[in-house]
Protein backbone atom coordinates (compact mmCIF):
# COMPACT_ATOMS: atom_id res chain seq x y z
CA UNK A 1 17.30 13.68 -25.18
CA UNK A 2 14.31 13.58 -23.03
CA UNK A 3 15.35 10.90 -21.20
CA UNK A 4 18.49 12.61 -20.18
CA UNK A 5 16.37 15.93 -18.93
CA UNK A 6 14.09 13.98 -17.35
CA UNK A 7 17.29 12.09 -15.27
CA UNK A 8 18.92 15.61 -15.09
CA UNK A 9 15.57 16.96 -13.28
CA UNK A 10 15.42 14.18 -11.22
CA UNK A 11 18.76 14.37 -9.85
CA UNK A 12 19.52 18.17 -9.35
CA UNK A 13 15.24 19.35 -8.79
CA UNK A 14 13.56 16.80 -7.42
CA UNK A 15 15.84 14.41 -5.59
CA UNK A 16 16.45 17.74 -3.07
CA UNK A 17 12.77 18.05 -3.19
CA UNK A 18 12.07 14.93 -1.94
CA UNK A 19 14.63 14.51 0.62
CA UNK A 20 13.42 17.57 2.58
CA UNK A 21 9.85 16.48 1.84
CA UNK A 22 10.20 13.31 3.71
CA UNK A 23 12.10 14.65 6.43
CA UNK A 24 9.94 17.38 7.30
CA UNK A 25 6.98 14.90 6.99
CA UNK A 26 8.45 12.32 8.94
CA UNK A 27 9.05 14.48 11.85
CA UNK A 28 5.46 16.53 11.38
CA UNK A 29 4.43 13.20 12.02
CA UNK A 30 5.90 11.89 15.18
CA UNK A 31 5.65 15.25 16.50
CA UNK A 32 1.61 15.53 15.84
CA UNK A 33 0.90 11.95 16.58
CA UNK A 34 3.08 12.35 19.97
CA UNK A 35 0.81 15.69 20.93
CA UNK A 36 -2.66 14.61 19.07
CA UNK A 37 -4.87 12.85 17.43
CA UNK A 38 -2.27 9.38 15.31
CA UNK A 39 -5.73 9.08 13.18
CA UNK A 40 -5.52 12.82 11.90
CA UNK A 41 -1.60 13.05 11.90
CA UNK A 42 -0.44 9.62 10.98
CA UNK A 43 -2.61 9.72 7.58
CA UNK A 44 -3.05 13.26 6.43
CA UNK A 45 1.19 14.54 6.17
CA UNK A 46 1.64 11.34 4.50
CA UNK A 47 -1.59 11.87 2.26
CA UNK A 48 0.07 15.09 1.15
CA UNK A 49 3.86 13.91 0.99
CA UNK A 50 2.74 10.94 -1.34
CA UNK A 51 0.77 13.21 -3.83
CA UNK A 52 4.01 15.28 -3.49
CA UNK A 53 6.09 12.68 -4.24
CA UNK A 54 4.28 11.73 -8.01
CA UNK A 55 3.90 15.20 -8.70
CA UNK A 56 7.26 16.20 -8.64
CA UNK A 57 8.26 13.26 -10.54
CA UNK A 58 5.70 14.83 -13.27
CA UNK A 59 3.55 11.37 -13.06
CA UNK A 60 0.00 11.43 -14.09
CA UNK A 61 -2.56 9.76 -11.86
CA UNK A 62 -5.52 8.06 -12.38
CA UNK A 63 -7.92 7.05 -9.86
CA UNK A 64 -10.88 5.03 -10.55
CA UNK A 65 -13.88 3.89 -7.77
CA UNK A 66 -13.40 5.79 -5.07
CA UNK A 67 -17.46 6.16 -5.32
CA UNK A 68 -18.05 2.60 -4.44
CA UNK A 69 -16.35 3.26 -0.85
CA UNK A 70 -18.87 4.37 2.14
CA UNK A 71 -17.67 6.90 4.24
CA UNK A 72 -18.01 5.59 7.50
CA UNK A 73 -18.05 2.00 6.93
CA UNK A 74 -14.16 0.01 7.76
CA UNK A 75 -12.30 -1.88 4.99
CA UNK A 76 -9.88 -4.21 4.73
CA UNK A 77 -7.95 -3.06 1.35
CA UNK A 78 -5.91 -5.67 -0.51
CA UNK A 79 -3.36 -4.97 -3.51
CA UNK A 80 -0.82 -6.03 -5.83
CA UNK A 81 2.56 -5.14 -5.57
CA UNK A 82 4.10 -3.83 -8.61
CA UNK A 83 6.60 -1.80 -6.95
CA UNK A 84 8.01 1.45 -4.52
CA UNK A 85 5.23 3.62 -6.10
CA UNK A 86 2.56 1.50 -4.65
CA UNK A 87 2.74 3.71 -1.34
CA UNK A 88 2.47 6.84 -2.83
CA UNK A 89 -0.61 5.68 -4.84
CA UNK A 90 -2.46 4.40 -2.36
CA UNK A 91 -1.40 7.01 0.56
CA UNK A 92 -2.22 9.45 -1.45
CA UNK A 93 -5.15 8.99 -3.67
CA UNK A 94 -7.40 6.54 -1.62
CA UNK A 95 -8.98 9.07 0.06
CA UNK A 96 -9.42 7.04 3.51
CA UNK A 97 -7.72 7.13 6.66
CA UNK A 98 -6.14 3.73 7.21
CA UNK A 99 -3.36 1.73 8.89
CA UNK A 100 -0.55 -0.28 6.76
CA UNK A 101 0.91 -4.04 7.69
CA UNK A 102 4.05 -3.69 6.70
CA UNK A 103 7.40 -5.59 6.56
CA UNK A 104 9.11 -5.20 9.83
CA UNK A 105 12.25 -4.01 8.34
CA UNK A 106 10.62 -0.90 6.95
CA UNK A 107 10.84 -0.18 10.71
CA UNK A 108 14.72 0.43 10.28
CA UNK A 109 14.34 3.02 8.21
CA UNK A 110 15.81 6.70 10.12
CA UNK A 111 12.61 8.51 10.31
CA UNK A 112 10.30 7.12 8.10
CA UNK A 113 10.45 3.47 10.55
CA UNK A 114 9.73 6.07 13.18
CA UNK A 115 7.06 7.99 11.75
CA UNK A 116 5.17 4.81 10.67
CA UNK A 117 5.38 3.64 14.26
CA UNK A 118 4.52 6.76 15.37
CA UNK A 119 1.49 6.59 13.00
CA UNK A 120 -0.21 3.23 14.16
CA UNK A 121 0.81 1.31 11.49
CA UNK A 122 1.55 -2.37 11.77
CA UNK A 123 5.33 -4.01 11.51
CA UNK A 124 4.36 -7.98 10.23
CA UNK A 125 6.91 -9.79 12.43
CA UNK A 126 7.23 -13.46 10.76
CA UNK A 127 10.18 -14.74 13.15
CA UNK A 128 7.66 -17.22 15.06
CA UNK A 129 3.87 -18.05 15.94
CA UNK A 130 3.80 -15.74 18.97
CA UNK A 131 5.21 -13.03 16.98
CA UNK A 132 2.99 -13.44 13.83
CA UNK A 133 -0.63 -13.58 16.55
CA UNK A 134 0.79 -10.63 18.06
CA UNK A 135 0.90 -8.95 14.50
CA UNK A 136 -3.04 -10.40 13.53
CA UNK A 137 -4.04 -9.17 17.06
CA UNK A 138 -2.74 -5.56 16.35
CA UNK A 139 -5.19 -5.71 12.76
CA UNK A 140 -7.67 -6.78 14.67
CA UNK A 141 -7.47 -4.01 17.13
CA UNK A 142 -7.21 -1.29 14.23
CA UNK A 143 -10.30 -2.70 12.42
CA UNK A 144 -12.45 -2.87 15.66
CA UNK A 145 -12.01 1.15 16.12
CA UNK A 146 -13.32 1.52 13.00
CA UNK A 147 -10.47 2.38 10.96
CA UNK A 148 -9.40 0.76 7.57
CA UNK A 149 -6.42 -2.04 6.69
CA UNK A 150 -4.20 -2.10 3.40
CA UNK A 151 -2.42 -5.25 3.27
CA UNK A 152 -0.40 -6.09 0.29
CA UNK A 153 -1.20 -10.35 0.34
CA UNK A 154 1.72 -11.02 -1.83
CA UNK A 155 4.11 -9.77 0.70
CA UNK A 156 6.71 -8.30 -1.34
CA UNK A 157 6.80 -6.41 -4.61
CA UNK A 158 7.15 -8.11 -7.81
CA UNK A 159 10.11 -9.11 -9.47
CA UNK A 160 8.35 -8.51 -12.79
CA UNK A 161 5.30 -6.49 -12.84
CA UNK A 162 2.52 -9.74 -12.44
CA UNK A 163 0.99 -11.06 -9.66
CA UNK A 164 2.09 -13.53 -7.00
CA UNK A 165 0.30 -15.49 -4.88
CA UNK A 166 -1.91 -14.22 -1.75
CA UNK A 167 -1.01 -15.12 1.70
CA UNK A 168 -4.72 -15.60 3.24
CA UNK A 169 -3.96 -13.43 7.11
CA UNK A 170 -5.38 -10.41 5.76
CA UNK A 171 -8.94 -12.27 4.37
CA UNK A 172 -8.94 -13.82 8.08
CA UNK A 173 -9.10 -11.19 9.50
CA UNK A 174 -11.76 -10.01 7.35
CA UNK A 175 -13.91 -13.28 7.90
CA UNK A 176 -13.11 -12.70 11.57
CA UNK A 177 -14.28 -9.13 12.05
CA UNK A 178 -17.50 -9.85 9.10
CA UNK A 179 -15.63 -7.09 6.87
CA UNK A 180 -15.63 -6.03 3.58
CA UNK A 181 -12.63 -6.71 1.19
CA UNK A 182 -11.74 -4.34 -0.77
CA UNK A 183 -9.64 -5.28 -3.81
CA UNK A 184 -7.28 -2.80 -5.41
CA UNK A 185 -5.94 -2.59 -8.59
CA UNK A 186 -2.32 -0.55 -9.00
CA UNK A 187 -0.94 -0.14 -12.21
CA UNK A 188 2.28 1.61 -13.70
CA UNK A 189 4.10 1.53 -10.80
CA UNK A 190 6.57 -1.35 -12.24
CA UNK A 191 6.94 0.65 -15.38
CA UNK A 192 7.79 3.83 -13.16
CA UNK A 193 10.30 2.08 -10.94
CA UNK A 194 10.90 -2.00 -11.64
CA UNK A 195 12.50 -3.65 -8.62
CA UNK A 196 16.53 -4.08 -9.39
CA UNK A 197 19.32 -3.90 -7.73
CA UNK A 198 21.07 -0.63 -7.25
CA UNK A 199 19.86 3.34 -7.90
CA UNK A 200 17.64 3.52 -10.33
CA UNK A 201 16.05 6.99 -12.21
CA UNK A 202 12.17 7.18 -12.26
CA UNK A 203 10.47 6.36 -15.85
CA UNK A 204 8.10 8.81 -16.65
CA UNK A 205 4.67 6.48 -17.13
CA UNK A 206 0.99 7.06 -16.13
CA UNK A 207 0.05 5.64 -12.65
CA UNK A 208 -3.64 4.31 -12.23
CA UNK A 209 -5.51 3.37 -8.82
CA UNK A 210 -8.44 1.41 -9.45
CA UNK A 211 -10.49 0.53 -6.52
CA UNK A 212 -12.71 -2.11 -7.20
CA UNK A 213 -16.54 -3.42 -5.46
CA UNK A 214 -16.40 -3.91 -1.98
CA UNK A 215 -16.86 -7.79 -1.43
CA UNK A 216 -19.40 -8.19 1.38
CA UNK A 217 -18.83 -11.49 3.82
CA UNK A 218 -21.88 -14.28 2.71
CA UNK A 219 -20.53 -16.66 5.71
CA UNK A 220 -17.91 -17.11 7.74
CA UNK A 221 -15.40 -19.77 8.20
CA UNK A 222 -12.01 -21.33 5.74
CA UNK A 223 -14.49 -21.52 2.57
CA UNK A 224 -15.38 -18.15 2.84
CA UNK A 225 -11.97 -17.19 3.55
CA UNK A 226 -10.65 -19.23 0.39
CA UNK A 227 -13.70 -17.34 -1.65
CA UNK A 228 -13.11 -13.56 -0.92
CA UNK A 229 -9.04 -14.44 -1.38
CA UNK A 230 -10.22 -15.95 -4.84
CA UNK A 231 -12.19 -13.16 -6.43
CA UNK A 232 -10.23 -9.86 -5.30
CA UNK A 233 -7.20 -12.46 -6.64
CA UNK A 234 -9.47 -12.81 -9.88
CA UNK A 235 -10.49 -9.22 -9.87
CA UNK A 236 -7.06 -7.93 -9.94
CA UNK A 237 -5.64 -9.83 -12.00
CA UNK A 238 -8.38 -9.03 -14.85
CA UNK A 239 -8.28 -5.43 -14.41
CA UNK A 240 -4.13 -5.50 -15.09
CA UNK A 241 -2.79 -5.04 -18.46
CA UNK A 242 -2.59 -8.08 -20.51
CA UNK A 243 1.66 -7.98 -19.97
CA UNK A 244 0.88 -8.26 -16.73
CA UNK A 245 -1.45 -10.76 -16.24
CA UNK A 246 -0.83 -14.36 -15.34
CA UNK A 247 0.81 -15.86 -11.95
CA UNK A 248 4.73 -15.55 -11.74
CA UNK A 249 6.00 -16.88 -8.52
CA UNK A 250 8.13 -14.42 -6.04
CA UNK A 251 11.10 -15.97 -4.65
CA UNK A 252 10.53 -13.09 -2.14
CA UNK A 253 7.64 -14.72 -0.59
């Protein structure tokens, strides 16, 4: 019976919600980042629209670490990928302005490709080698102006709710630029809304953001690459609930 309510809010309450939510942020931010400042109004609508987005759902959030982050010091941000609810997590309870890479084809989206374009972030174009340097050279440009990265390394959400592997861009440019890598742990979002085919209804389940110990460069150079992309891997992984641990392979990837 409470299933049914909670499909019954969802559809009649919050799906209207939502739609004019997105529109009105999506065009707040083109507008803004067209007449000011993309730092200020390509993070902080979206900030707000993604806390918007679990709270109307009713989701409980949990964020963990945030203390371990200095204030003025650039991160490159690496997470799993359990699923749609990863962007409202981490948009709207990391508490730093940052710049996405994200799939090209989020681009097409009406508005929201906009917006994000709008906003600075970063389409990853994989259709050759000139198109994937051009996509490194835009991180690199974000990260020099002192402004955060959140990459997801396994490229595409999970099939199942475990981890993939890590494609290694995002820890070179990291070793690169002498950065800290920032590993972050997102949990529930599968359980909220698992990847399938179709509309789906949001489960009601507890969210959780965990951001874990900045790992400081010790080097530079492919071993030191292959070491930070090894323990935020490791550190993930350990922090995720035990049904959820272990490698599965994404045919996504």
């Amino acid at each position: 019976m409470i299933r049914i309510l909670y499909c019954l809010y969802q559809l009649f309450i919050a799906l209207p919600l939502i739609l004019v939510a997105t529109a009105t942020t999506a065009i707040v931010t083109i507008i803004g980042c067209t007449l000011g400042k993309a730092r200020t109004w390509g993070y902080y609508p979206a900030m707000v629209w993604s806390r918007l987005m679990c709270w109307i759902m009713l989701l409980p959030v949990k964020v963990e670490g945030r203390q371990l982050l200095k204030k003025h010091q650039s991160y490159v941000f690496v997470a799993n990928h359990q699923g749609s609810y990863d962007i409202f997590l981490i948009y709207g309870f990391l508490g730093r302005s940052f710049r996405w890479m994200m799939k090209k084809s989020l681009r097409n989206i009406p508005l929201i490709g906009k917006a994000c374009e709008s906003a600075g972030h970063i389409f990853v174009d994989k259709r050759g080698p000139k198109a994937v340097q051009h996509t490194y050279e835009q991180g690199r440009a974000v990260l020099k102006h002192g402004v955060s990265l959140v990459v997801f390394p396994e490229g595409a959400r999970s099939f199942t709710g475990h981890m993939a592997k890590f494609r290694r861009g995002a820890f070179q440019l990291a070793d690169e630029l002498q950065l800290p890598v920032v590993p972050v742990t997102i949990d529930g979002s599968f359980d909220v809304l698992p990847r399938q085919k179709g509309i789906n209804f949001v489960t009601w389940h507890r969210l959780r953001l965990a951001i874990h110990q900045p790992i400081l460069p010790e080097g530079q150079g492919p071993e030191e690459v292959q070491r930070i992309l090894e323990q935020s891997y490791d550190t993930i992984m350990q922090d995720l609930p035990p049904c959820y641990q272990g490698f599965i392979s994404n045919p996504d990837q």
